[in-house]
Protein backbone atom coordinates (compact mmCIF):
# COMPACT_ATOMS: atom_id res chain seq x y z
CA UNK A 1 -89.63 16.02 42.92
CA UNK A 2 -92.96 14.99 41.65
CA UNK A 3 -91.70 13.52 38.69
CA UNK A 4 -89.09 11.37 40.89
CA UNK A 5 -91.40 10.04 43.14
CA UNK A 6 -93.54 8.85 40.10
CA UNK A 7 -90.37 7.18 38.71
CA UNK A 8 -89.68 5.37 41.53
CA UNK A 9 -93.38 4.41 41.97
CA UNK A 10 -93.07 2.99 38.52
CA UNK A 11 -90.08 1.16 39.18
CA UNK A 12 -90.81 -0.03 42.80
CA UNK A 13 -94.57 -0.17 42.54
CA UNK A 14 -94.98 -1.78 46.10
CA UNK A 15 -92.71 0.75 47.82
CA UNK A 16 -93.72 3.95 50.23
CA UNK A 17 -92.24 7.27 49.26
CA UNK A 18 -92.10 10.25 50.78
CA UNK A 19 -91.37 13.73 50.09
CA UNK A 20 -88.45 16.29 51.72
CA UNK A 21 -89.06 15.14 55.44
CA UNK A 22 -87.07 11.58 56.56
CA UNK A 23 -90.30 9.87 58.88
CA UNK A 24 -89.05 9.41 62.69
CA UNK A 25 -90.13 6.17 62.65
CA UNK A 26 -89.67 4.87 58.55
CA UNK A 27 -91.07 1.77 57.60
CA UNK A 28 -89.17 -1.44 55.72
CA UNK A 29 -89.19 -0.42 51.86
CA UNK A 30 -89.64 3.15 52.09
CA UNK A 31 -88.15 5.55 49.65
CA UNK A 32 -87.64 9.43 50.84
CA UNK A 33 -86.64 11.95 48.42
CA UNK A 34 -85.05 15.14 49.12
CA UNK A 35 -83.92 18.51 47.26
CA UNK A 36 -79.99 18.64 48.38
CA UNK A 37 -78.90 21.66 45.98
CA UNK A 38 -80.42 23.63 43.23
CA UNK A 39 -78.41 25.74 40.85
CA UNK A 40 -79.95 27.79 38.07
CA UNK A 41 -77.67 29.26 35.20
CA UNK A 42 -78.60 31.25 32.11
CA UNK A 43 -77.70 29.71 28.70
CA UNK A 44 -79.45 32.21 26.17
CA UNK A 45 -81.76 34.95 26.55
CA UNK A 46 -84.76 32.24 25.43
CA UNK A 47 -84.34 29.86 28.38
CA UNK A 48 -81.84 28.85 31.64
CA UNK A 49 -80.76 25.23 33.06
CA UNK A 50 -81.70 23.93 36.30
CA UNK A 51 -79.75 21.82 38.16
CA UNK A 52 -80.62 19.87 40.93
CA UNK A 53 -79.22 17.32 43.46
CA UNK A 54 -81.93 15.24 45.31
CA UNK A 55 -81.01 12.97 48.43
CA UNK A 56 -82.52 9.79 47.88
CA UNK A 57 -82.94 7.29 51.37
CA UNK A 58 -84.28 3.97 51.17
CA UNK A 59 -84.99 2.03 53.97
CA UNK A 60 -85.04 -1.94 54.35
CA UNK A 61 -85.19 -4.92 57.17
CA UNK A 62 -81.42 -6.44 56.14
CA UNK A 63 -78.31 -4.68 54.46
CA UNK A 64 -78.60 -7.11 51.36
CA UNK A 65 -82.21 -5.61 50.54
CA UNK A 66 -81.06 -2.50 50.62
CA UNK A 67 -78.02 -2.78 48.23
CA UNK A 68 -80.44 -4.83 45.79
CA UNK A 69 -82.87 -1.77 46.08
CA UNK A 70 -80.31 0.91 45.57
CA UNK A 71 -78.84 -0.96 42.68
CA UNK A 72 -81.70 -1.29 41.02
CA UNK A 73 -82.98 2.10 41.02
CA UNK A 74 -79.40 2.83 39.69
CA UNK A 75 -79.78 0.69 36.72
CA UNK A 76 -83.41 2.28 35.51
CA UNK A 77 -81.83 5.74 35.90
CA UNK A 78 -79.36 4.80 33.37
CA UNK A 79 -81.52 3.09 31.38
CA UNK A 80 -83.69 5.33 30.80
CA UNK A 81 -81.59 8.46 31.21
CA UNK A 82 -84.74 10.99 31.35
CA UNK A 83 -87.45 11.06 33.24
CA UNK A 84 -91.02 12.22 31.82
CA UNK A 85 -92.01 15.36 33.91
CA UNK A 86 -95.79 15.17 35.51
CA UNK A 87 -97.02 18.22 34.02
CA UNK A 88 -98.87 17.20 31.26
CA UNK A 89 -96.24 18.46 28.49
CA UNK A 90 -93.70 16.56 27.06
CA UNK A 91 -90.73 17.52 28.88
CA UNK A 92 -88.33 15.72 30.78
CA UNK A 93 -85.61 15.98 33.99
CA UNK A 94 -82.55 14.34 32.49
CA UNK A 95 -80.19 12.11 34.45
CA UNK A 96 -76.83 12.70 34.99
CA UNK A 97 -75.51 10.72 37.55
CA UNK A 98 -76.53 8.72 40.68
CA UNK A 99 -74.35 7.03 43.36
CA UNK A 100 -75.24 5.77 46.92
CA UNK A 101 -73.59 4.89 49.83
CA UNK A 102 -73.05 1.65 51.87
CA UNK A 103 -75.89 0.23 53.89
CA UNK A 104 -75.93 1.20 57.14
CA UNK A 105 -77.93 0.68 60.57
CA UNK A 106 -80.44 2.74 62.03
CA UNK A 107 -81.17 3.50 65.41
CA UNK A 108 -84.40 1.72 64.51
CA UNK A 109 -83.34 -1.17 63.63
CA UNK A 110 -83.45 -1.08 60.20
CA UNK A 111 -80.86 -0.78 56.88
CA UNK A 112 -80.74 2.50 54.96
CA UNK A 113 -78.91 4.25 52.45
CA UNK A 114 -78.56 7.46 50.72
CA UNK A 115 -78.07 7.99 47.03
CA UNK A 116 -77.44 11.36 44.99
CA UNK A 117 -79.49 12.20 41.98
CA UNK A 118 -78.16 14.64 39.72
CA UNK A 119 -80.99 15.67 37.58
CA UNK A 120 -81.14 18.84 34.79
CA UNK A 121 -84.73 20.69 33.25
CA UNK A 122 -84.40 24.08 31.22
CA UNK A 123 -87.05 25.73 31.60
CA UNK A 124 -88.21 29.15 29.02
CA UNK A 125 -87.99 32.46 30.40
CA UNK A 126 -91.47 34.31 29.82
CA UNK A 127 -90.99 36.67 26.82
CA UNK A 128 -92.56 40.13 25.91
CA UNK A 129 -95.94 39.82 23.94
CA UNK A 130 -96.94 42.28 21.38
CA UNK A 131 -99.97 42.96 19.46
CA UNK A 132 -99.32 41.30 16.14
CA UNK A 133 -99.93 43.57 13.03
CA UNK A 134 -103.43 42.85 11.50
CA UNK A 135 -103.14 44.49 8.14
CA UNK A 136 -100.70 44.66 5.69
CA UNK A 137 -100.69 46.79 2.50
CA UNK A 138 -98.19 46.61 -0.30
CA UNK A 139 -98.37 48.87 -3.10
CA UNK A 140 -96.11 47.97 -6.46
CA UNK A 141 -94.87 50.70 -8.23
């Protein structure tokens, strides 16, 4: 979720995010980001595959500004198709999909709308360490 609100920060560099909890009162050109679903499934006995939906709501003053905003977080997902993870390594969450919905009203008076990010990470399973063997002897015969 980290890494997601540092991609939008990078592509919206003037916008307020916020993490899991939708603000009662949300201000014009606020992002929230959410964890929808998480599903984790074993590929080999080395590592597994996460997969994760995240809710995405922006909030704007008109319904146009919110289509533009929506759209063009949609086009740098796509372009960029991964996004680098915050942890100091070189991994990456990769993009599958986004969509959002129509603009809509709020009861405060502004425009929102909610997009879906499907996102991926494998992540290593820890392994068994042993003491590695510090002398060797051949003997040729």
């Amino acid at each position: 979720m980290v890494a997601i609100e540092a991609f939008i920060k990078r592509t919206f560099p003037t916008a307020i995010t916020e993490k899991q909890t939708v603000p009662k009162v949300p201000k014009v050109n606020t992002f929230v980001i959410r964890l929808q679903n998480d599903e984790r499934t074993l590929e080999t006995p080395a590592h597994y595959r996460i997969e994760r939906e995240y809710q995405i709501v922006y909030f704007g003053a008109k319904s146009p500004d919110v289509l533009a905003a929506m759209d063009a977080l949609s086009t740098a997902v796509y372009q960029s198709n991964t996004i680098p993870m915050n942890d100091g390594s070189l991994r990456y969450v990769r993009t599958e999909s986004f969509s959002f919905s129509m603009p809509f009203e709020t009861d405060g008076g502004l425009y929102a709308a909610i997009g879906v990010l499907s996102a991926e990470t494998r992540e290593a399973r820890t392994q068994a360490v042993y003491d590695k063997i510090m002398k060797i002897n051949t003997r040729y015969q």
